[in-house]
Protein backbone atom coordinates (compact mmCIF):
# COMPACT_ATOMS: atom_id res chain seq x y z
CA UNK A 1 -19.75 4.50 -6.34
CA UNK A 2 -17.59 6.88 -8.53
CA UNK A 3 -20.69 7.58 -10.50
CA UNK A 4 -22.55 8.61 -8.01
CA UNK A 5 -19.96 10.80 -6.28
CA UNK A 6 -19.44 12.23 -10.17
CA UNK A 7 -22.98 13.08 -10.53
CA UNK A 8 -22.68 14.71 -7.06
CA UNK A 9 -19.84 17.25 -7.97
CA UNK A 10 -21.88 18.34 -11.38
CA UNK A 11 -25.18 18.98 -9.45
CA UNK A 12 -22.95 21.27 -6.67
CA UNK A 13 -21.49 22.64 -9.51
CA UNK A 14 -24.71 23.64 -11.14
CA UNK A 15 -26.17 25.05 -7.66
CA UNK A 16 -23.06 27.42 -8.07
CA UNK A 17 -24.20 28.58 -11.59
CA UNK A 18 -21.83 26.37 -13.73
CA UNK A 19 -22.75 24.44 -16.86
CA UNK A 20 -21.62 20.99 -16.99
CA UNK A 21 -21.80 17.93 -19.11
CA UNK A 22 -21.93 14.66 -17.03
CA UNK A 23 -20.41 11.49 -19.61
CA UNK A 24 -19.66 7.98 -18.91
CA UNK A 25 -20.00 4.64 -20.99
CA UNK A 26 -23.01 3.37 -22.55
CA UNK A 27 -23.82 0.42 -20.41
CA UNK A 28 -26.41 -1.55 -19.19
CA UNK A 29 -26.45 0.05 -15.44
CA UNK A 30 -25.46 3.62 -16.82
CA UNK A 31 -28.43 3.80 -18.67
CA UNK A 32 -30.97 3.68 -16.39
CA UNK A 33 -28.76 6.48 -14.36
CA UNK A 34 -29.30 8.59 -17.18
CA UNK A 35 -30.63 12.17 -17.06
CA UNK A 36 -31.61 14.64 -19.53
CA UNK A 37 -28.04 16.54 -20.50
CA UNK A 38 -25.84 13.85 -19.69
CA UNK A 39 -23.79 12.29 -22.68
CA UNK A 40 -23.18 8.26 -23.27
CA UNK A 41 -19.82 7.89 -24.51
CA UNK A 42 -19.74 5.14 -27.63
CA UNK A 43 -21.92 1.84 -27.77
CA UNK A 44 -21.24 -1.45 -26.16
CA UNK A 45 -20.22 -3.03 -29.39
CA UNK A 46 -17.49 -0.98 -29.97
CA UNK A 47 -16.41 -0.64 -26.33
CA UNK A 48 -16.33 -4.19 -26.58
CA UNK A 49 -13.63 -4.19 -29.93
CA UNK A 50 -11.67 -1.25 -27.60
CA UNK A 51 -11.20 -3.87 -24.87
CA UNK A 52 -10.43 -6.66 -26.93
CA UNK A 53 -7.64 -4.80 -28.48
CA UNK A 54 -6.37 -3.09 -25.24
CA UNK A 55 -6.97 -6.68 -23.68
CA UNK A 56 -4.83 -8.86 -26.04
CA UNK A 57 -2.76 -6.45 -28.41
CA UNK A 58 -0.60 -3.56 -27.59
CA UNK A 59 -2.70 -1.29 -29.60
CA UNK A 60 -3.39 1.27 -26.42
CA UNK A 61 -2.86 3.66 -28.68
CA UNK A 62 -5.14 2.91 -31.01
CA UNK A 63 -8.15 1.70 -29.27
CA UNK A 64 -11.39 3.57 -29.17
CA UNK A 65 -10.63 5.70 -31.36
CA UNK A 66 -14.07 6.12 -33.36
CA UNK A 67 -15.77 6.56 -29.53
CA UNK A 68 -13.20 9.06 -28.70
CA UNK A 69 -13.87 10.75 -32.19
CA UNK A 70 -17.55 11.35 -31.33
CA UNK A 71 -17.18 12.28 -28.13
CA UNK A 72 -14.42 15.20 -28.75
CA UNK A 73 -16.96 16.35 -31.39
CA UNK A 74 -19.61 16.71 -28.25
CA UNK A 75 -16.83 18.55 -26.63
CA UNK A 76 -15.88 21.00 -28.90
CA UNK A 77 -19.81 22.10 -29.42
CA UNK A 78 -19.92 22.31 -25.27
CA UNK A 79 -16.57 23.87 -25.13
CA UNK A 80 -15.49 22.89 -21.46
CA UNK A 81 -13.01 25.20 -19.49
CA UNK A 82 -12.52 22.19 -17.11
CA UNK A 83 -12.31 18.33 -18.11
CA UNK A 84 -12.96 16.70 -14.57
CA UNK A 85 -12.29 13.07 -15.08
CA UNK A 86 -12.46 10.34 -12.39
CA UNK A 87 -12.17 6.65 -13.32
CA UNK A 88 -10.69 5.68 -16.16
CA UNK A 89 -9.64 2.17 -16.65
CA UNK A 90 -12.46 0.27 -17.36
CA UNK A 91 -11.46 1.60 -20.46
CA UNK A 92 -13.89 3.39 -22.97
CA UNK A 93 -11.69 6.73 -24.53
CA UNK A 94 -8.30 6.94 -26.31
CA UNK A 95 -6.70 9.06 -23.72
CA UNK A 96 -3.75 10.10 -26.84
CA UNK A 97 -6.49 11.81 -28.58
CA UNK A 98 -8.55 12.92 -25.45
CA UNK A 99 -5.54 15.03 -23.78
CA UNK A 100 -4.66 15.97 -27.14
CA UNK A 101 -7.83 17.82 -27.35
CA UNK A 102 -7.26 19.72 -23.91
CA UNK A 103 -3.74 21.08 -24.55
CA UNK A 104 -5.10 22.49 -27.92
CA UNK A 105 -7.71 24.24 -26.84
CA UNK A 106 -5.86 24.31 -23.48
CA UNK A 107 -8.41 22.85 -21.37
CA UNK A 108 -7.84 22.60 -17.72
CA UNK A 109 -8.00 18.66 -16.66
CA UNK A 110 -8.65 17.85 -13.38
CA UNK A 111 -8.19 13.69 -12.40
CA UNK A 112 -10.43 12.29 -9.13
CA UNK A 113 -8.20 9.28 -7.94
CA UNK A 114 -10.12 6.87 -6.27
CA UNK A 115 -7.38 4.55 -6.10
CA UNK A 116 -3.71 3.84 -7.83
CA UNK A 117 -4.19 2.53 -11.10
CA UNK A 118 -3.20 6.19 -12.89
CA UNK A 119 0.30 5.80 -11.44
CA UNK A 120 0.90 1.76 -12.16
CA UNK A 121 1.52 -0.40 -15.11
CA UNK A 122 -1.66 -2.54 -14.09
CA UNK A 123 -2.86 -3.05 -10.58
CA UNK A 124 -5.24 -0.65 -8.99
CA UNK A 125 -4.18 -1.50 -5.85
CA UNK A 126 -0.83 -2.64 -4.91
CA UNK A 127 -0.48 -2.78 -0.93
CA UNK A 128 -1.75 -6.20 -0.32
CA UNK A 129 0.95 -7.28 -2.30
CA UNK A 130 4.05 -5.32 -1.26
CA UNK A 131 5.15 -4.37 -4.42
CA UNK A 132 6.66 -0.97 -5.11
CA UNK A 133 7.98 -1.28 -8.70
CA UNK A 134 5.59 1.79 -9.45
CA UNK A 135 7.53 4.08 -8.24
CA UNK A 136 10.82 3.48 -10.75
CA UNK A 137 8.79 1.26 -13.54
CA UNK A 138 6.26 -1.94 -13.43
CA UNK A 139 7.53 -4.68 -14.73
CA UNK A 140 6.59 -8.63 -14.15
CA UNK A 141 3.52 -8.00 -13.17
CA UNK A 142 2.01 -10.64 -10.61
CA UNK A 143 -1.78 -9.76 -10.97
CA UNK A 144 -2.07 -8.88 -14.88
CA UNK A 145 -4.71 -11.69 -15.30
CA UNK A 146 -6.70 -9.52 -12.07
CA UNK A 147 -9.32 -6.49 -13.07
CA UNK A 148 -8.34 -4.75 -15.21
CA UNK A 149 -8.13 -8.16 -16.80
CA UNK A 150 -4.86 -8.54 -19.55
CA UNK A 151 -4.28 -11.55 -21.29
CA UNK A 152 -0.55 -10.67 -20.87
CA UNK A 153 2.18 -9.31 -18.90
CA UNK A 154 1.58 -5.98 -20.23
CA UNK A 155 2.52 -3.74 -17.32
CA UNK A 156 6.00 -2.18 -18.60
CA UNK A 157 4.01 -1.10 -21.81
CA UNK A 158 0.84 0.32 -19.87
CA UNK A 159 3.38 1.86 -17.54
CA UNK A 160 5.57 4.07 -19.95
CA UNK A 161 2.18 5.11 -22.08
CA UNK A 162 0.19 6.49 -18.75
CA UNK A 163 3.62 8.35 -17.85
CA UNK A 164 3.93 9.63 -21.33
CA UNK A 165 0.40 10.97 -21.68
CA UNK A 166 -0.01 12.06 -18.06
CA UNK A 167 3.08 14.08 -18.34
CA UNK A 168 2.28 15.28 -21.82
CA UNK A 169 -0.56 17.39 -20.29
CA UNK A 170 0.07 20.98 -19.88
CA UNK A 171 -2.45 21.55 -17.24
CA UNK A 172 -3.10 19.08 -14.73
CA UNK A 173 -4.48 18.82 -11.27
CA UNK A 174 -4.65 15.58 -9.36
CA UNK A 175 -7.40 15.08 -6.82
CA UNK A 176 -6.95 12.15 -4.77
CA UNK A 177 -9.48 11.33 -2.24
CA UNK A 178 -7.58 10.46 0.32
CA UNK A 179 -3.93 11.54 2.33
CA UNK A 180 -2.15 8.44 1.89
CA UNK A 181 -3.09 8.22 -1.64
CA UNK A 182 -2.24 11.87 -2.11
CA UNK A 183 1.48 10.81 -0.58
CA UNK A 184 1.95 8.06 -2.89
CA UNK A 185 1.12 10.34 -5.52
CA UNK A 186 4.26 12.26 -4.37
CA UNK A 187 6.56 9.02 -4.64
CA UNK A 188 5.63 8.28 -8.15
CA UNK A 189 6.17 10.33 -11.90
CA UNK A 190 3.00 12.39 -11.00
CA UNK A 191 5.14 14.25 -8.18
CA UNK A 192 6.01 17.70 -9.71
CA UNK A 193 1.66 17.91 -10.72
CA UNK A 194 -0.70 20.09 -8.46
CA UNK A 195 -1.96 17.41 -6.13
CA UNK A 196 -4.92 18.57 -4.39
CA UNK A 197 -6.67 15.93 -1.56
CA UNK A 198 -9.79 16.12 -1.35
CA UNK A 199 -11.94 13.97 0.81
CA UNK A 200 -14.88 12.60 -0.64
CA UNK A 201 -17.80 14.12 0.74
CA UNK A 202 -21.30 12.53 2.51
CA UNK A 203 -25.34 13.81 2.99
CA UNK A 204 -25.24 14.91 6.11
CA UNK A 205 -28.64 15.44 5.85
CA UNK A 206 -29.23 11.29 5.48
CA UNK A 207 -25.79 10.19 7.68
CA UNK A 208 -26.41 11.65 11.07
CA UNK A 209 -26.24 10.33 14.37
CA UNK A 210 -29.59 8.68 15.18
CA UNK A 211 -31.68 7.44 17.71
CA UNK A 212 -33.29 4.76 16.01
CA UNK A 213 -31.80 1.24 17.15
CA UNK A 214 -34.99 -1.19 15.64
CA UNK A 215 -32.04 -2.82 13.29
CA UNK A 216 -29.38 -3.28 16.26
CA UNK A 217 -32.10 -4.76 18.32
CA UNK A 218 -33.27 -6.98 15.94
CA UNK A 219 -29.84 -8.29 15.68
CA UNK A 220 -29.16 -8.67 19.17
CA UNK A 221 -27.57 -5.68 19.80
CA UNK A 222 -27.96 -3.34 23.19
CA UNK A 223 -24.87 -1.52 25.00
CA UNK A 224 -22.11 -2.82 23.01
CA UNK A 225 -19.38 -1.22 21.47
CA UNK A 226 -19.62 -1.37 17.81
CA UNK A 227 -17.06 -1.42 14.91
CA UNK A 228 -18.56 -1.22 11.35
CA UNK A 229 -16.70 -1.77 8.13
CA UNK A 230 -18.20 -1.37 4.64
CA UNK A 231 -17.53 -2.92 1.55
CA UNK A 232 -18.87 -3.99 -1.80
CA UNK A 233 -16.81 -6.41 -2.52
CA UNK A 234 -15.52 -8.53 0.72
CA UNK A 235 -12.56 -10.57 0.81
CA UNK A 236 -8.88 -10.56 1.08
CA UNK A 237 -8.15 -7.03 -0.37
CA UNK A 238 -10.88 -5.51 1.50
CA UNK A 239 -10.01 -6.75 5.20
CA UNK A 240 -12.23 -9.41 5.48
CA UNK A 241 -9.37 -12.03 7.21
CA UNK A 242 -8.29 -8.51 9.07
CA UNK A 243 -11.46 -7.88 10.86
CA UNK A 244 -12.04 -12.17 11.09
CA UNK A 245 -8.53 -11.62 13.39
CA UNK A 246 -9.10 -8.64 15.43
CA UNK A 247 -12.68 -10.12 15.97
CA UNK A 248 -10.52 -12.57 18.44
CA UNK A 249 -8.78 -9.31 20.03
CA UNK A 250 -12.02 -7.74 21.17
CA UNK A 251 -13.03 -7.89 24.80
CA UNK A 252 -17.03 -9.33 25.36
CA UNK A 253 -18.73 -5.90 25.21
CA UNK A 254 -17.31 -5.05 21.71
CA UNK A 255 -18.57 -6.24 18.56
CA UNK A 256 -18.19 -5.99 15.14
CA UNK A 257 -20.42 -5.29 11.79
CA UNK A 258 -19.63 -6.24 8.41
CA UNK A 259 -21.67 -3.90 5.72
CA UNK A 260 -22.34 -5.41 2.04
CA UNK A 261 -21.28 -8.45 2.44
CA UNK A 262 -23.08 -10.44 -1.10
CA UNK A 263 -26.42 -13.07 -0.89
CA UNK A 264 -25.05 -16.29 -0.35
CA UNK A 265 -21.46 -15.85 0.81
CA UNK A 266 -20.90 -17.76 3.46
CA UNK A 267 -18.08 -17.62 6.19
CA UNK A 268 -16.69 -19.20 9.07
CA UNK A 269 -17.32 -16.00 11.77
CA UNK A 270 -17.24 -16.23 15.16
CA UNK A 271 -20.52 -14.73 17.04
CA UNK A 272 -19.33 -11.15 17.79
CA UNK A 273 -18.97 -10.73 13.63
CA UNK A 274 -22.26 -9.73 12.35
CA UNK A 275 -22.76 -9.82 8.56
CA UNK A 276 -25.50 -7.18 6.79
CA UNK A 277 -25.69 -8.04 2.99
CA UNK A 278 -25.80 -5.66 0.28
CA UNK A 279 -28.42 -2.64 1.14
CA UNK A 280 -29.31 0.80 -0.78
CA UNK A 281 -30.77 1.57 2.51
């Protein structure tokens, strides 16, 4: 999803007249998104030694380091006014060296937020569990063992290295993609940066109110009132048990759709819950 809204921005950008160099890591699924221009950061073998070491040692510092090498060398030949980053913590670049590189040559960075993790010693989400320790310091951690996966309590650590290079950054712009998100921004360290919100955006030309009903009629569907919710990953985080309970709420003409739910999951719904699985349709 972030790759996709990434590869978005660039091609805007270029329809203004602006050169720009899409990168993100050499994987399996990236690689058949590749086009001509774009740059694969590192290999999977040593993305895999990066992890290990982020995963098990406290060698943040350290890690990816001949990945982040190559990739500043890229950099410097492209000579970027703006570094526009959006997700970083499935963890492919040494962000010391990275940011070091942009206050040198002082390079504008601009940071997408699709969700928390920039601000937190671990979690990328934090609501389902109540916790607030974010906003003085994370400590005792309750999900370190949850994506992205630690082997340890690491979360004090993670937390005073993010607000040491995030504040170490003499230009920086934060973009979260949502008000709420932009507020929390404004309770953490990241308070005094330029926060920007910025929605993300849709094809209006493909998402458009439509006439067509085959699909709602083929699922039973005529006059009713309708409530969707979309997901690619359903369960407790994403609402699932939320929309299972206002399901009971709903008077006879209302029902609900649940968008992306995976092959094979099975749940106990009542009949005014219908499931669609995954689609790229």
């Amino acid at each position: 999803s972030t790759g996709s809204i990434m590869k978005a921005v660039a091609d805007y950008a270029r329809s203004r007249g602006h050169s720009v160099m899409v990168c993100y890591p050499d994987q399996r699924d990236n690689r058949k998104a590749y086009r001509e221009g774009d740059y694969l950061i590192g290999n999977r073998y040593l993305r895999n030694i990066g992890v290990f070491i982020c995963r098990y040692f406290r060698y943040f510092k350290y890690a990816h380091a001949i990945t982040t090498a190559c990739f500043i060398r890229r950099l410097k030949t492209f000579k970027p006014d703006v570094i526009h980053i959006h997700n970083l913590h499935p963890s492919y670049l040494n962000l010391y060296m990275l940011f070091k590189y942009a206050n040198k040559n002082n390079v504008k960075v601009v940071i997408t937020q699709h969700d928390c993790w920039l601000y937190t010693g671990h979690c990328p989400h934090y609501t389902d569990l109540g916790c607030n320790k974010w906003k003085s310091g994370c400590e005792s951690c309750k999900v370190y063992m949850q994506y992205p996966i630690s082997k340890w309590d690491d979360s004090s650590y993670m937390f005073e290295q993010k607000k040491r290079l995030l504040l170490s950054l003499k230009d920086l712009t934060l973009v979260p993609v949502s008000q709420w998100l932009g507020n929390e921004d404004k309770k953490s360290f990241l308070k005094d940066n330029k926060i920007c919100t910025i929605s993300n955006g849709i094809n209006l030309s493909i998402f458009k109110p439509t006439v067509d009903d085959t699909y709602l009629k083929k699922c039973g569907i005529g006059e009713e009132f309708l409530i969707m919710g979309c997901a690619t990953d359903w369960g407790y985080r994403k609402g699932l048990y939320d929309y299972l309970k206002f399901s009971t709420m709903l008077h006879q003409n209302e029902k609900i759709i649940l968008v992306g739910m995976p092959e094979g999951m099975l749940i106990d719904k009542p009949d005014n819950v219908i499931i669609v699985n995954r689609t790229e349709n």
